[in-house]
N, C-alpha and C. Protein backbone atom coordinates (compact mmCIF):
# COMPACT_ATOMS: atom_id res chain seq x y z
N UNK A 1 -57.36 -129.19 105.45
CA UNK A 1 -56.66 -130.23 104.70
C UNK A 1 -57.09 -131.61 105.20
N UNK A 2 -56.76 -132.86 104.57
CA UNK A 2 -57.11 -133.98 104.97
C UNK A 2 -56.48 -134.46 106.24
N UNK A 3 -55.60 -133.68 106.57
CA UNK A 3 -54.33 -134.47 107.89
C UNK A 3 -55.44 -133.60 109.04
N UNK A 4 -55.88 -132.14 108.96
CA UNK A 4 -56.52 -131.95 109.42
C UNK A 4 -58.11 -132.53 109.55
N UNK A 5 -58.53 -132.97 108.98
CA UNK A 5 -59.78 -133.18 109.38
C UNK A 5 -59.54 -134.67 110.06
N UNK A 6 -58.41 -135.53 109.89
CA UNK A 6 -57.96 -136.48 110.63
C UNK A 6 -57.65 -136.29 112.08
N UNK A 7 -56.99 -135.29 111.79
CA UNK A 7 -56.95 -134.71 113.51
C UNK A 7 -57.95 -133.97 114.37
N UNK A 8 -59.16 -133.60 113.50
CA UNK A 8 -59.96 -132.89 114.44
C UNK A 8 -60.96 -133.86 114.77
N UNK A 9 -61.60 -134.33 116.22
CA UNK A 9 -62.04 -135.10 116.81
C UNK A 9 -63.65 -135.02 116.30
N UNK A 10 -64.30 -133.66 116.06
CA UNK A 10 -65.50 -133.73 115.26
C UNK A 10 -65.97 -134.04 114.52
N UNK A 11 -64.95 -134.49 113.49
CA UNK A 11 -65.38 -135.38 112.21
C UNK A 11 -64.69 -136.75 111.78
N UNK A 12 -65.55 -137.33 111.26
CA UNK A 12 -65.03 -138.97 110.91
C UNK A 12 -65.06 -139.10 109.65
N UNK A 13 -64.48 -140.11 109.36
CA UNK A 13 -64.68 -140.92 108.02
C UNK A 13 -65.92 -141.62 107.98
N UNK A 14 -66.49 -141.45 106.42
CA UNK A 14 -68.44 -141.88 106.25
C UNK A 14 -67.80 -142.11 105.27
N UNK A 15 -67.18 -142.29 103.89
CA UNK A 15 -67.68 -142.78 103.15
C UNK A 15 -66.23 -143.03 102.04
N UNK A 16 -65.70 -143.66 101.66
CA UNK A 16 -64.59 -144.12 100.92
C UNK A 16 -64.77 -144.26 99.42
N UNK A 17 -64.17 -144.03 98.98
CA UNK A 17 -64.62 -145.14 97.53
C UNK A 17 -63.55 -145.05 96.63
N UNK A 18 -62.89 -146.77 96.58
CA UNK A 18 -61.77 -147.14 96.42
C UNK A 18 -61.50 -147.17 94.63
N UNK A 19 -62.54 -146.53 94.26
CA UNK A 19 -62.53 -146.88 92.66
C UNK A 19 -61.99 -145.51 92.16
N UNK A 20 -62.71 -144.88 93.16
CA UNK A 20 -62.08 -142.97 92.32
C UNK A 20 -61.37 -142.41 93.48
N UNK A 21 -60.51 -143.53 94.68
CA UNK A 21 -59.66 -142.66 94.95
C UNK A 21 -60.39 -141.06 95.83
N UNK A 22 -61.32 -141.43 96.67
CA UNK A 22 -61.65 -140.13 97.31
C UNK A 22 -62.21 -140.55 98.70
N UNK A 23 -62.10 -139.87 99.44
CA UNK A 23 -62.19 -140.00 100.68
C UNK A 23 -63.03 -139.18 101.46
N UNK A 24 -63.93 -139.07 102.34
CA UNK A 24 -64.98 -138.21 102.92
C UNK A 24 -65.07 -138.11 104.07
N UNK A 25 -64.98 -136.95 104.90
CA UNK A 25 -65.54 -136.97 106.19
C UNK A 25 -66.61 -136.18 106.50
N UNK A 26 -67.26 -136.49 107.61
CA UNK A 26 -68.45 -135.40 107.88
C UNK A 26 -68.10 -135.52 109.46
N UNK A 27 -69.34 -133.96 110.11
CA UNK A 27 -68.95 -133.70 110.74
C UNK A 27 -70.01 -135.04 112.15
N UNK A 28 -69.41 -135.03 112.66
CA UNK A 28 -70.28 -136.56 113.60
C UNK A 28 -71.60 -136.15 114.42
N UNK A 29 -71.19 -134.82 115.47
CA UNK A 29 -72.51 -134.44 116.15
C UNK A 29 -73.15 -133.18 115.60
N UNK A 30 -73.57 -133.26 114.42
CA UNK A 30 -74.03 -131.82 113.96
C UNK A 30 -75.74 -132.27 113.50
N UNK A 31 -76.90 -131.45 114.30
CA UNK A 31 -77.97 -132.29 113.71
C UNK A 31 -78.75 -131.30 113.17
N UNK A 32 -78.11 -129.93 112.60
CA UNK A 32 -79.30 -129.26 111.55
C UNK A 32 -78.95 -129.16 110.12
N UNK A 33 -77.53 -129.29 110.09
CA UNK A 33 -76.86 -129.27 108.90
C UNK A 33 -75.56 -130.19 109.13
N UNK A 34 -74.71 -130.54 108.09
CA UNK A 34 -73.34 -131.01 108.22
C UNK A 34 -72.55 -130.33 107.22
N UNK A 35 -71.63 -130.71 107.12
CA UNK A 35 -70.24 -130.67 106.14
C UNK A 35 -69.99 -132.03 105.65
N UNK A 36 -69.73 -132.32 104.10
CA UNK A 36 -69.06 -133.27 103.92
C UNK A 36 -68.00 -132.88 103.01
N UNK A 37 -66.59 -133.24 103.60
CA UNK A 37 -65.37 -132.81 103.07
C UNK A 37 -64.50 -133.86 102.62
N UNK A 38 -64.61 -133.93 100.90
CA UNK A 38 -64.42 -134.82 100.39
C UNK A 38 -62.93 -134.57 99.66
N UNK A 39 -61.48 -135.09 99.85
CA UNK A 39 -60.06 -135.34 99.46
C UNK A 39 -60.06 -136.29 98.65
N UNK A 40 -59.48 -136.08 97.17
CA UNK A 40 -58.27 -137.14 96.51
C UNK A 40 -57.37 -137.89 97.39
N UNK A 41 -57.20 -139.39 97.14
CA UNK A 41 -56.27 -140.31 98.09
C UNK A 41 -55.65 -141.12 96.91
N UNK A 42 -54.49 -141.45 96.94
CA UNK A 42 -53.93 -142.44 96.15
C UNK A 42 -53.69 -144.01 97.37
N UNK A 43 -54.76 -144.94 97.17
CA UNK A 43 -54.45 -145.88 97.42
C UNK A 43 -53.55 -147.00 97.28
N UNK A 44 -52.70 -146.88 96.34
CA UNK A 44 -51.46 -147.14 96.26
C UNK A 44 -50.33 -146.68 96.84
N UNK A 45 -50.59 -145.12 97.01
CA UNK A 45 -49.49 -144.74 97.75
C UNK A 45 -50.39 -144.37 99.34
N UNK A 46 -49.86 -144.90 100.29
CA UNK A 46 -50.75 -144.77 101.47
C UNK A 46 -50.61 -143.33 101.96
N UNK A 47 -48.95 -142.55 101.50
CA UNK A 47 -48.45 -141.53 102.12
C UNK A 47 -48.91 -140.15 101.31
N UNK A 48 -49.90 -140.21 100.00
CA UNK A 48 -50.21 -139.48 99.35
C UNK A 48 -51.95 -138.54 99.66
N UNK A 49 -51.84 -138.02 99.90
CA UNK A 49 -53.56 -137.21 100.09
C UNK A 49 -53.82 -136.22 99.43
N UNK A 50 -54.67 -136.14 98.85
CA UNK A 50 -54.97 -134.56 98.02
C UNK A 50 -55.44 -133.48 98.28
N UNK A 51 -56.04 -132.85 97.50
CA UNK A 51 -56.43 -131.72 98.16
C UNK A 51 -58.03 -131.82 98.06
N UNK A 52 -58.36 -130.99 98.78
CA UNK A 52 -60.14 -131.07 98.86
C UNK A 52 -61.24 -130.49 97.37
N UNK A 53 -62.09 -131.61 97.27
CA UNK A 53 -62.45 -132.00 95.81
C UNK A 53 -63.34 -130.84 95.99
N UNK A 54 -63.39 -130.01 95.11
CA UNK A 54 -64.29 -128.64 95.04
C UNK A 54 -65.69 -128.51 93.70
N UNK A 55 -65.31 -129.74 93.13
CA UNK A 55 -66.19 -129.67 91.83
C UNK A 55 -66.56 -130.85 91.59
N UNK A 56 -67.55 -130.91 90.39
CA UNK A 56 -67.73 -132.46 90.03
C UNK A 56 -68.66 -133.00 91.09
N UNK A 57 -69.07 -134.68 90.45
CA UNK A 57 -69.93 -135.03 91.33
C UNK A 57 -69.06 -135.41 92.48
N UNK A 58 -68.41 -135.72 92.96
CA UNK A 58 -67.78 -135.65 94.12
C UNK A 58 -67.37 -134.45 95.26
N UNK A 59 -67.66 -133.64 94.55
CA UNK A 59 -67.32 -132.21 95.64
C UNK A 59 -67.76 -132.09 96.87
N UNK A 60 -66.91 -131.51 97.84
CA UNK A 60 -67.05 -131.53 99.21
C UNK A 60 -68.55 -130.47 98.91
N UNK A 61 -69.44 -130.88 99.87
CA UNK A 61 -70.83 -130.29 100.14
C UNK A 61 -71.56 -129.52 101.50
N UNK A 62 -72.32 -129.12 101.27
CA UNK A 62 -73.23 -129.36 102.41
C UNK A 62 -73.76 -130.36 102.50
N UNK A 63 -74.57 -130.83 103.90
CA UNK A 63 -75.92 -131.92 103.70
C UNK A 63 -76.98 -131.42 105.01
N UNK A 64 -77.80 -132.00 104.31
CA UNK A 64 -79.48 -131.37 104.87
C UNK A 64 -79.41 -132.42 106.57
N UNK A 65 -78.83 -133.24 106.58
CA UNK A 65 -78.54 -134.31 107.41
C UNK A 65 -77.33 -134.79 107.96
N UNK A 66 -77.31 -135.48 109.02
CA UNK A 66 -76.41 -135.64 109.95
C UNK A 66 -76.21 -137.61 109.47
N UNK A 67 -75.38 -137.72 108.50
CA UNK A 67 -74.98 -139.48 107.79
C UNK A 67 -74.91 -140.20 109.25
N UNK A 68 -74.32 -140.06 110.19
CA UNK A 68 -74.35 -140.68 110.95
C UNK A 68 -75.17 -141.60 112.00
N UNK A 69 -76.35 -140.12 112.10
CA UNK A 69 -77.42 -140.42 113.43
C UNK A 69 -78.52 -140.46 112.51
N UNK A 70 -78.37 -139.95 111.28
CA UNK A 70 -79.83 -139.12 110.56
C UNK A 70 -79.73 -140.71 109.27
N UNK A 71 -79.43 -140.99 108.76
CA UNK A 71 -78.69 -142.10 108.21
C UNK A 71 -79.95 -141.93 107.30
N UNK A 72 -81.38 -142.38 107.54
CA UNK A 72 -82.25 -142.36 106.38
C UNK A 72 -82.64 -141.17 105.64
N UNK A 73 -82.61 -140.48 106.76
CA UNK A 73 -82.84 -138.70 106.15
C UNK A 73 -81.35 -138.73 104.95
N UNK A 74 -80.41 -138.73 105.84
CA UNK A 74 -79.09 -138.36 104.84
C UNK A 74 -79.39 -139.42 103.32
N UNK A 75 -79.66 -140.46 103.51
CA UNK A 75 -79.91 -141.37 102.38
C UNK A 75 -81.32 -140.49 101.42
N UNK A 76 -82.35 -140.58 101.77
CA UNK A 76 -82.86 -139.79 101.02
C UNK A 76 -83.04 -138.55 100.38
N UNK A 77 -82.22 -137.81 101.34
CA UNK A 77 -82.25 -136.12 101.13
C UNK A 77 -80.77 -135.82 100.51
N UNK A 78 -79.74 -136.38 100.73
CA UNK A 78 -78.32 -135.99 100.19
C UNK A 78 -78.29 -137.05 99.12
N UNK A 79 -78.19 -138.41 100.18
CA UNK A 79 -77.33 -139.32 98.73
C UNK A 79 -78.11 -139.45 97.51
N UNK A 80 -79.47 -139.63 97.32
CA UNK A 80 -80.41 -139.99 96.33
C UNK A 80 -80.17 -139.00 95.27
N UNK A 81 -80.54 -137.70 96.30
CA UNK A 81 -80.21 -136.37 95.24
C UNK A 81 -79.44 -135.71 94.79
N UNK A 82 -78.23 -136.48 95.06
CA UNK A 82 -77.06 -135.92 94.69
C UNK A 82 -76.70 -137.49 93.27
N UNK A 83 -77.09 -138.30 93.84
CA UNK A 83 -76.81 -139.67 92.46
C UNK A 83 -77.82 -138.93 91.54
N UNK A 84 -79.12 -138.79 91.81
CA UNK A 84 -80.17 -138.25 90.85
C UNK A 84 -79.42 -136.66 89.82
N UNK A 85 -79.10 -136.21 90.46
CA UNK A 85 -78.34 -134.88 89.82
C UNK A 85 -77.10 -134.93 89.36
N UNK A 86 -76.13 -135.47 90.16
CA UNK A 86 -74.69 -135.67 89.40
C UNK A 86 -74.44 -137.05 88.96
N UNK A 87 -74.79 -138.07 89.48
CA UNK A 87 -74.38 -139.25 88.69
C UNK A 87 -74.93 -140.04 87.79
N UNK A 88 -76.59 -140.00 88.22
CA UNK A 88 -77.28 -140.65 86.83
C UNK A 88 -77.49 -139.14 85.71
N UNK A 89 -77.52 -138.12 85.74
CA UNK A 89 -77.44 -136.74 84.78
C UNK A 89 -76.17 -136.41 85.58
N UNK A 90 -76.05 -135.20 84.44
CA UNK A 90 -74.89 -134.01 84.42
C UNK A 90 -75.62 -133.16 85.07
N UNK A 91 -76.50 -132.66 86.30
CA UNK A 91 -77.19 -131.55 86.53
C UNK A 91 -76.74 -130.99 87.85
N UNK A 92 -75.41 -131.45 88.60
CA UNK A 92 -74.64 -130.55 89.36
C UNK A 92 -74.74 -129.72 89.94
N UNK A 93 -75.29 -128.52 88.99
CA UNK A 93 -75.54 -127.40 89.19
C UNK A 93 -76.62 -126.94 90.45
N UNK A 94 -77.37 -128.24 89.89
CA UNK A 94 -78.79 -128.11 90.59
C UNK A 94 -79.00 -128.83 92.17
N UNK A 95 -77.96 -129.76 92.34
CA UNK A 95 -77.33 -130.19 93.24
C UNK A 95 -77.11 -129.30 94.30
N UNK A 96 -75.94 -128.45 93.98
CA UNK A 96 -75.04 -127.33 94.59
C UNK A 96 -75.97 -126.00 94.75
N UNK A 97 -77.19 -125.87 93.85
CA UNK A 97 -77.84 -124.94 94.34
C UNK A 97 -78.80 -125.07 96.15
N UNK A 98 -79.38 -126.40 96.51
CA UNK A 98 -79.33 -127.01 97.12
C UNK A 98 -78.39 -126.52 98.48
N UNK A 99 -77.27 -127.93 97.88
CA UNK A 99 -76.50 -128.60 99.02
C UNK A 99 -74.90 -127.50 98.40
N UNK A 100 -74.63 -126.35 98.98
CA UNK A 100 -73.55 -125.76 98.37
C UNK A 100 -72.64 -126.15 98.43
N UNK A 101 -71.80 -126.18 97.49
CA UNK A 101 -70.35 -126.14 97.71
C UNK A 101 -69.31 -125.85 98.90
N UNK A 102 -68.65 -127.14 100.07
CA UNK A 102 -68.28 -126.72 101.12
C UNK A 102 -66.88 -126.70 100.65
N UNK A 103 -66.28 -125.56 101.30
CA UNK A 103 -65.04 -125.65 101.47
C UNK A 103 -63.95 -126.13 102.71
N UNK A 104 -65.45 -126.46 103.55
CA UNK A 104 -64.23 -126.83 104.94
C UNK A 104 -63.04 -126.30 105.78
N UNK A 105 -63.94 -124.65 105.64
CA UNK A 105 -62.86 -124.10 106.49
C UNK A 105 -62.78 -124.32 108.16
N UNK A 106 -63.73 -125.11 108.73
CA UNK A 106 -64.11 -124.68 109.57
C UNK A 106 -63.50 -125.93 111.05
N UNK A 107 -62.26 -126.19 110.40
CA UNK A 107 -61.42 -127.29 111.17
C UNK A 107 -60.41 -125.94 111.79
């Protein structure tokens, strides 16, 4: 859950975005793969958190890279190809074949 991944010391906050309300963490020292575990937030209500985004271009993922230390790798290998597949097209699919679908059990 989001209270959990707040509390577990391995992962941080990377990436916000105050327009759709979603929130991301990844995991901080992981350098062959990561997790990015992405929650609904209502910024209006500070006391509100959602549940972990499983679909869509926002869905919690894998990544080929570590956002933190790996920063250009993660920029070219996750973020590019994940805008290239889910946000400038509908091709998702092709995304997630890739970078799978995380569920973040692993807090």
């Amino acid at each position: 859950s989001y209270f959990q991944a707040q509390l577990d010391g391995r992962y941080a906050v990377f990436s916000i975005d105050f327009t759709d309300g979603i929130i991301c963490y990844a995991r901080i020292f992981s350098f062959f793969s990561n997790s990015m575990c992405c929650y609904s937030y209502s910024f209006f209500s500070p006391f509100f958190f959602g549940s972990l985004i499983t679909s869509g271009s926002s869905a919690s993922s894998t990544l080929s890279s570590n956002p933190f230390f790996e920063f250009t790798s993660y920029f070219l290998e996750d973020f590019q190809f994940r805008q290239a597949c889910c946000v400038d097209v509908n091709f998702c699919s092709l995304y997630y074949e890739r970078r799978p679908i995380e569920r973040c059990f692993s807090y």
